[in-house]
C-alpha atoms as a PDB file:
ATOM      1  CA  UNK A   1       3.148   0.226  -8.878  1.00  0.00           C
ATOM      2  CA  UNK A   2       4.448   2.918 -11.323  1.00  0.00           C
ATOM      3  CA  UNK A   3       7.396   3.172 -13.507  1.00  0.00           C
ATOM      4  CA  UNK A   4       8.436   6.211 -11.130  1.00  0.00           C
ATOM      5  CA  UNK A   5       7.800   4.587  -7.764  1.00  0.00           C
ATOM      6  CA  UNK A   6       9.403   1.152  -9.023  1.00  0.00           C
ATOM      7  CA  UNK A   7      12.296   3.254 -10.010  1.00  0.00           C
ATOM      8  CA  UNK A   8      12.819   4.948  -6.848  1.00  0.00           C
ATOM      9  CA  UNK A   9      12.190   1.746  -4.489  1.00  0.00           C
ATOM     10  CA  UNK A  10      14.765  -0.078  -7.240  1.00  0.00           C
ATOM     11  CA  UNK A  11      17.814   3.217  -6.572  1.00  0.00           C
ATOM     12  CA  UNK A  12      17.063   3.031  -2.599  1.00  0.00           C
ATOM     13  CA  UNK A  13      17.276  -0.286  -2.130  1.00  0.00           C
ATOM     14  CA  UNK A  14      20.296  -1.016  -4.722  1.00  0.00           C
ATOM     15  CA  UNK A  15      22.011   1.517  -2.534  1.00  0.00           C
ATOM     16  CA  UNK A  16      21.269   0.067   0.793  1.00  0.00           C
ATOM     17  CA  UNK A  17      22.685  -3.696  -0.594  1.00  0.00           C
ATOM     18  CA  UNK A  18      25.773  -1.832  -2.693  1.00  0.00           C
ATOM     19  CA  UNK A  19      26.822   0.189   0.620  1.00  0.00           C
ATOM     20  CA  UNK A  20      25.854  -2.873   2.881  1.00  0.00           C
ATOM     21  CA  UNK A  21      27.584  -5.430   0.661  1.00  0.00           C
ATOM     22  CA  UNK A  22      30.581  -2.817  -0.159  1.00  0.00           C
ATOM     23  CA  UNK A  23      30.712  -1.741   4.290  1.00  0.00           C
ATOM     24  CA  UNK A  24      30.548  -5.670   4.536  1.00  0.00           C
ATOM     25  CA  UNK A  25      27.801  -5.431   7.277  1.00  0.00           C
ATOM     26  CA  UNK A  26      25.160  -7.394   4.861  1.00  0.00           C
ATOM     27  CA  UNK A  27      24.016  -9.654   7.741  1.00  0.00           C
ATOM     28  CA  UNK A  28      23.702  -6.453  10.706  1.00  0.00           C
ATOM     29  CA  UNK A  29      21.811  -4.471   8.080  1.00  0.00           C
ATOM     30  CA  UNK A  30      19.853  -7.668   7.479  1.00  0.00           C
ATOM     31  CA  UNK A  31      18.912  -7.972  11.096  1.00  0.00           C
ATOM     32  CA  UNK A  32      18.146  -4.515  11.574  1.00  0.00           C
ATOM     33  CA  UNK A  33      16.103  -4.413   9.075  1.00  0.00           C
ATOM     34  CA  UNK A  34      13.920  -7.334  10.295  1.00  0.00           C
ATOM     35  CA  UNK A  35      13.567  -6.412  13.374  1.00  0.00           C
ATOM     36  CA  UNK A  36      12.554  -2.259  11.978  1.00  0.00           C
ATOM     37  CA  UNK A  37       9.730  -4.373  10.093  1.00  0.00           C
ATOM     38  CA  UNK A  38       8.926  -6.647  13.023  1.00  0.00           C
ATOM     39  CA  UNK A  39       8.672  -2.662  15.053  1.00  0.00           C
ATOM     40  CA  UNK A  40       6.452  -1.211  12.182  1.00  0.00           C
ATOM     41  CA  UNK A  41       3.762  -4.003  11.927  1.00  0.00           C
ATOM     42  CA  UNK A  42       3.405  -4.418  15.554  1.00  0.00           C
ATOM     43  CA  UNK A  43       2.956  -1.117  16.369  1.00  0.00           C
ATOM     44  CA  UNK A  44      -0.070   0.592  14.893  1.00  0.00           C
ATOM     45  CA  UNK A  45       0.599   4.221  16.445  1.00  0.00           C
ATOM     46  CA  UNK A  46       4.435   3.979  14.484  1.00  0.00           C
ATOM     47  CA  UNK A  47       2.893   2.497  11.444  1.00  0.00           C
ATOM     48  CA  UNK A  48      -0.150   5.027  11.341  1.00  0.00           C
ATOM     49  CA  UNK A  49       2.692   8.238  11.720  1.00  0.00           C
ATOM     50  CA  UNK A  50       5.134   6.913   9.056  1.00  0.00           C
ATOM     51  CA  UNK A  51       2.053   6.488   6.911  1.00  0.00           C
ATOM     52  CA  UNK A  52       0.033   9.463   7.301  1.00  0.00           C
ATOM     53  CA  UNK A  53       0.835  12.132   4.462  1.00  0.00           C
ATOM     54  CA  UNK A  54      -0.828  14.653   6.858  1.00  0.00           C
ATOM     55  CA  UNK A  55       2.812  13.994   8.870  1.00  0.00           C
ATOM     56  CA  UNK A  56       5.570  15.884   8.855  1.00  0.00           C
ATOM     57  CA  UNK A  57       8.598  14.718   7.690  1.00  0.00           C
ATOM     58  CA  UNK A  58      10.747  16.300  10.850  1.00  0.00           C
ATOM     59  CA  UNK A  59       8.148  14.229  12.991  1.00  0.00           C
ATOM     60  CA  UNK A  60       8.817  11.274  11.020  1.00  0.00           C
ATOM     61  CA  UNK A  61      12.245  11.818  10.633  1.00  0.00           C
ATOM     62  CA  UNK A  62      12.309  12.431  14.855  1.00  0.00           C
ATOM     63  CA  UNK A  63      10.458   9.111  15.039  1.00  0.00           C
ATOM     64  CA  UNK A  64      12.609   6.924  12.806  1.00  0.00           C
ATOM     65  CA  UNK A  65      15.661   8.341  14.395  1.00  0.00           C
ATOM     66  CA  UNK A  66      14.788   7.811  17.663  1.00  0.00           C
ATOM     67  CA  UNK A  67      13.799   4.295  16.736  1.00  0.00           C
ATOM     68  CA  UNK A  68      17.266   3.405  15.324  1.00  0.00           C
ATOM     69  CA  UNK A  69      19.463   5.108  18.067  1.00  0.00           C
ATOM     70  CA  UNK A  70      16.655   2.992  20.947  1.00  0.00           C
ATOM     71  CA  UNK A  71      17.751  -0.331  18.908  1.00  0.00           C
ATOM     72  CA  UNK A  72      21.326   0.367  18.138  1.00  0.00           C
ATOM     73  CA  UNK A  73      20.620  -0.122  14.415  1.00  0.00           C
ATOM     74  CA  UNK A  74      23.999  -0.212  12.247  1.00  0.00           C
ATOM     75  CA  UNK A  75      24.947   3.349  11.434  1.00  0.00           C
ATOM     76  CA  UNK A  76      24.273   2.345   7.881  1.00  0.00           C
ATOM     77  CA  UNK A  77      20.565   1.415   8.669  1.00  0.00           C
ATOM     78  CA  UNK A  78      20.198   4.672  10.513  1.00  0.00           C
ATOM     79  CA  UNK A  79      21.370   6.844   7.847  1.00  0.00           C
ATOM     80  CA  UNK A  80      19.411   4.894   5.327  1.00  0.00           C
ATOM     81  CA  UNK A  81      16.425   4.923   7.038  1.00  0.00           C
ATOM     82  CA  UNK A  82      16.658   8.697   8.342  1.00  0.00           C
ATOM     83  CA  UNK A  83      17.557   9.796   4.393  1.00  0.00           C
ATOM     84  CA  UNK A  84      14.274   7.726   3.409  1.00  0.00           C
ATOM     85  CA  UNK A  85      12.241  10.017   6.092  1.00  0.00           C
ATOM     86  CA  UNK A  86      14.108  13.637   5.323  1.00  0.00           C
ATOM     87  CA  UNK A  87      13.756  12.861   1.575  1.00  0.00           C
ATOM     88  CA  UNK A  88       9.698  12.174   2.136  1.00  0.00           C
ATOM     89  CA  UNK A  89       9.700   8.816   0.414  1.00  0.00           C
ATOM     90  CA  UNK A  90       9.225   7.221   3.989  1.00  0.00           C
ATOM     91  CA  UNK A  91       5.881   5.830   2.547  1.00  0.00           C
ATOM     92  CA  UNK A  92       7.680   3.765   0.163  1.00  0.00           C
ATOM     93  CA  UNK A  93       9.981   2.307   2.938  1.00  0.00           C
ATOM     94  CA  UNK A  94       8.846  -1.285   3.349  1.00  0.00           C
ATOM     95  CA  UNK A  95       8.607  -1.644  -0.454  1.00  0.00           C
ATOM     96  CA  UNK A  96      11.976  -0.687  -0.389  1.00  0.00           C
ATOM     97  CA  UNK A  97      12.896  -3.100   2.236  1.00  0.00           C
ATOM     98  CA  UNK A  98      11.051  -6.086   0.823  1.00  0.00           C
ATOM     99  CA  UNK A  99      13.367  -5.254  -2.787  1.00  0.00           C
ATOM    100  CA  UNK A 100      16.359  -5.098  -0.468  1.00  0.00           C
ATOM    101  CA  UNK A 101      15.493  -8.571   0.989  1.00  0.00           C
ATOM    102  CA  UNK A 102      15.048  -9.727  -2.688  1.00  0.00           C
ATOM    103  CA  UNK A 103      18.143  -8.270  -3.485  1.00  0.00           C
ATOM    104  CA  UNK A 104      19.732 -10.312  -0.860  1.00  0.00           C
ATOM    105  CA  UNK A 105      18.181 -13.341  -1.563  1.00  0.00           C
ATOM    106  CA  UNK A 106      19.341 -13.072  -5.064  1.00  0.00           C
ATOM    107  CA  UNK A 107      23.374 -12.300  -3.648  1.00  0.00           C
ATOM    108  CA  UNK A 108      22.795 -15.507  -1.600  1.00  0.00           C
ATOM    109  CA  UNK A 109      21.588 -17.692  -4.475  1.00  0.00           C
ATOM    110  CA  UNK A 110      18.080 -18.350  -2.896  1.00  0.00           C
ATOM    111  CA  UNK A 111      15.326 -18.533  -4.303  1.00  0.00           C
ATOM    112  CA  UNK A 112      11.963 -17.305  -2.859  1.00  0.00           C
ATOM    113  CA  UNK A 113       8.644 -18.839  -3.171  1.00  0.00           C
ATOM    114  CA  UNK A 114       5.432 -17.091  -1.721  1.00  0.00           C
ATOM    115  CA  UNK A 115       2.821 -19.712  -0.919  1.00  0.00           C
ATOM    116  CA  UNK A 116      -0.665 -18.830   0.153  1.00  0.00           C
ATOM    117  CA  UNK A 117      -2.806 -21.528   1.559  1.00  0.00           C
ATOM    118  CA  UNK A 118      -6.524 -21.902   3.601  1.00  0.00           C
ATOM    119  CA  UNK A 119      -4.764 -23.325   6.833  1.00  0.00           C
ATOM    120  CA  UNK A 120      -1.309 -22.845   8.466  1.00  0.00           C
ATOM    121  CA  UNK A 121       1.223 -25.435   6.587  1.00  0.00           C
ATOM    122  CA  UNK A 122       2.172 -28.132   8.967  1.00  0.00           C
ATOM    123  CA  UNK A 123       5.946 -28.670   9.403  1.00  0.00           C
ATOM    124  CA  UNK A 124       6.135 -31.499   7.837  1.00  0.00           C
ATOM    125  CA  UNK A 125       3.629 -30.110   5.071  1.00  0.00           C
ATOM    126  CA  UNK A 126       6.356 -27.392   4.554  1.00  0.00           C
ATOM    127  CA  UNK A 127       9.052 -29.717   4.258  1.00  0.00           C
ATOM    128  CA  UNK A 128       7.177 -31.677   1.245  1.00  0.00           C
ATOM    129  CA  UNK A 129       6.318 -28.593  -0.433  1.00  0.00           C
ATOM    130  CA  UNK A 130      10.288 -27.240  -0.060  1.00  0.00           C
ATOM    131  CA  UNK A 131      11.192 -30.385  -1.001  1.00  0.00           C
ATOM    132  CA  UNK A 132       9.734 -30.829  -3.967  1.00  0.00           C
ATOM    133  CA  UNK A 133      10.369 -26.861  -5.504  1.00  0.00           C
ATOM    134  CA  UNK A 134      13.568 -27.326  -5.074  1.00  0.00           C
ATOM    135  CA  UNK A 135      13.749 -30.772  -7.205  1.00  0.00           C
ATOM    136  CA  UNK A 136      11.809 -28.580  -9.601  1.00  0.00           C
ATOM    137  CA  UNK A 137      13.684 -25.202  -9.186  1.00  0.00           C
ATOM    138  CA  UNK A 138      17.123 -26.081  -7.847  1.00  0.00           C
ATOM    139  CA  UNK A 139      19.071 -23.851  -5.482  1.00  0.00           C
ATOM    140  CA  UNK A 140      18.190 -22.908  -1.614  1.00  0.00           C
ATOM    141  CA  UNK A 141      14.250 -22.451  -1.298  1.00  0.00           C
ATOM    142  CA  UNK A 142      13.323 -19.869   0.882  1.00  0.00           C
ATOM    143  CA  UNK A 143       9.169 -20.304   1.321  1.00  0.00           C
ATOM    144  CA  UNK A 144       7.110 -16.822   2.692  1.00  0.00           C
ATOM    145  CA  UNK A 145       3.818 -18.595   3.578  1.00  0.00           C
ATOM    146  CA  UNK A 146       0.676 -16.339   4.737  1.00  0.00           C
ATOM    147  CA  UNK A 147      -2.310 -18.010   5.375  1.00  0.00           C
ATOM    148  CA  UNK A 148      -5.864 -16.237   3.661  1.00  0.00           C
ATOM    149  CA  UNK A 149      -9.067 -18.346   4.770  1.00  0.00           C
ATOM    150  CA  UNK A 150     -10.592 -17.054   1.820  1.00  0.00           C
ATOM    151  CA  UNK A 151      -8.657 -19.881  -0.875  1.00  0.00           C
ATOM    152  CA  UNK A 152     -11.020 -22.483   1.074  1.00  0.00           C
ATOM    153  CA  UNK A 153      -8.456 -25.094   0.435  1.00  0.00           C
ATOM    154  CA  UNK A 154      -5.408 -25.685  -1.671  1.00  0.00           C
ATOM    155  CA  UNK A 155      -2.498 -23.265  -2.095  1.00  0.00           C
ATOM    156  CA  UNK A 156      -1.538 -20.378  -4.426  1.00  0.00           C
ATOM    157  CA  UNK A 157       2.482 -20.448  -5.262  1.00  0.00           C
ATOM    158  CA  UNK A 158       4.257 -17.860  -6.965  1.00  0.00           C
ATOM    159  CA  UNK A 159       7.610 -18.072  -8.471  1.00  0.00           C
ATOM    160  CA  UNK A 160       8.790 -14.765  -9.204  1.00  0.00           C
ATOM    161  CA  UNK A 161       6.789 -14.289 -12.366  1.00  0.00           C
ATOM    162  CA  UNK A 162       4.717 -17.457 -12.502  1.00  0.00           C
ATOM    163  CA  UNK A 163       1.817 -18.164 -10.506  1.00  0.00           C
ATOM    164  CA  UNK A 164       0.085 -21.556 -10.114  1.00  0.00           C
ATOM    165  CA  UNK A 165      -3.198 -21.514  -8.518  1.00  0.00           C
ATOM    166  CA  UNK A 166      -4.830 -24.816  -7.236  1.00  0.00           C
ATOM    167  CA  UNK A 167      -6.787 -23.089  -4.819  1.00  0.00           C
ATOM    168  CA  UNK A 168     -10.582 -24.495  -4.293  1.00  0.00           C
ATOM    169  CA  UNK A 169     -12.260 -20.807  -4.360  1.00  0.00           C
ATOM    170  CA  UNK A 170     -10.443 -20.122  -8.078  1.00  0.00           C
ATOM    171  CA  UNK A 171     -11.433 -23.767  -8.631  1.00  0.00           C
ATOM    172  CA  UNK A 172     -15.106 -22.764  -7.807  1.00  0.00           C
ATOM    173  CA  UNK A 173     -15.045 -19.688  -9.308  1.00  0.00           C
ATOM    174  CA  UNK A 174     -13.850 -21.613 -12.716  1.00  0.00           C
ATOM    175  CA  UNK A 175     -16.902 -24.160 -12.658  1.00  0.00           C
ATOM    176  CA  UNK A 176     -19.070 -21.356 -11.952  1.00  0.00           C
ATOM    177  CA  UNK A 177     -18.483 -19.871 -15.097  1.00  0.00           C
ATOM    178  CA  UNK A 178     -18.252 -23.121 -16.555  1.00  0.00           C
ATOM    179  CA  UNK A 179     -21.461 -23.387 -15.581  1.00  0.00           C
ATOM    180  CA  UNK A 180     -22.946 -19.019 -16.752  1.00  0.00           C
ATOM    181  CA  UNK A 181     -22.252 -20.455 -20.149  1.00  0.00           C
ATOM    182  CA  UNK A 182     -24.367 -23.779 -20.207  1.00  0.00           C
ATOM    183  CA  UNK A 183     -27.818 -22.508 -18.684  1.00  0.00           C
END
């Protein structure tokens, strides 16, 4: 991502927690934003219109409007959401609401870990792994697993900055230029 779109997904989102945080309707804002992502991903006509540049912004302003007064969204989600839209940045909107989430993560002292393995964790293979970060880490572990079939086996963690990758494909990929350089 760009210094300038960083930038602007770093003001909207400040300004969404500050107003939230200051309005004290953190947890409402929270849950309207979860379920506006939960609307977005399931609904391919929605997320094709708010991503389309070819869109205007009164239809996606008419659309993201309509959404929030349909779901009773806070008013402060609403007018967040329908500034995002009028102001044209509604393509950067989920970035903005995954920094908001991080934001709020960070207010709550958690800490969150994104793990990416071959299979679906088991329960109690999600326990261990919680567990044992936060023997490492400390603080309240909050663990964003996707699955990609593609790692073969093993997981991928990352840590804010740090990544550790045990995966088998990186594994495989690490032997096989292990291997380029001694035939």
């Amino acid at each position: 991502m760009s210094s300038g779109k960083s930038d602007l997904v770093r003001r909207y989102s400040t300004a969404l927690f500050e107003l939230a945080k200051e309005s004290k309707q953190l947890d409402s804002v929270e849950k309207d934003i979860e379920s506006l992502v939960k609307l977005i991903n399931e609904n391919d006509e929605l997320k094709e219109t708010l991503e389309n540049p070819i869109v205007a912004r009164k239809e996606k302003k008419a659309a993201v409007t309509a959404i929030s007064k349909k779901a009773k969204f806070n008013y402060i989600t609403c007018n967040f959401i329908c500034l995002v839209a009028e102001k044209g940045r509604i393509y950067a909107l989920l970035k903005m609401i995954d920094a908001f989430f991080d934001l709020l993560s960070e207010h709550r002292g958690e800490v969150k870990i994104y793990v990416a393995s071959a299979k679906k964790l088991t329960e109690k293979q999600n326990k261990n792994l919680k567990d044992i970060l936060e023997k490492e880490i400390g603080g309240n572990i909050i663990i964003d697993a996707i699955v990609n079939p593609e790692l073969l086996g093993g997981l991928i963690v990352k840590i804010g900055y740090r990544m550790v990758d045990s995966s088998l494909r990186s594994k495989l990929q690490r032997l096989q230029t292990v291997m380029k350089g001694v035939c």
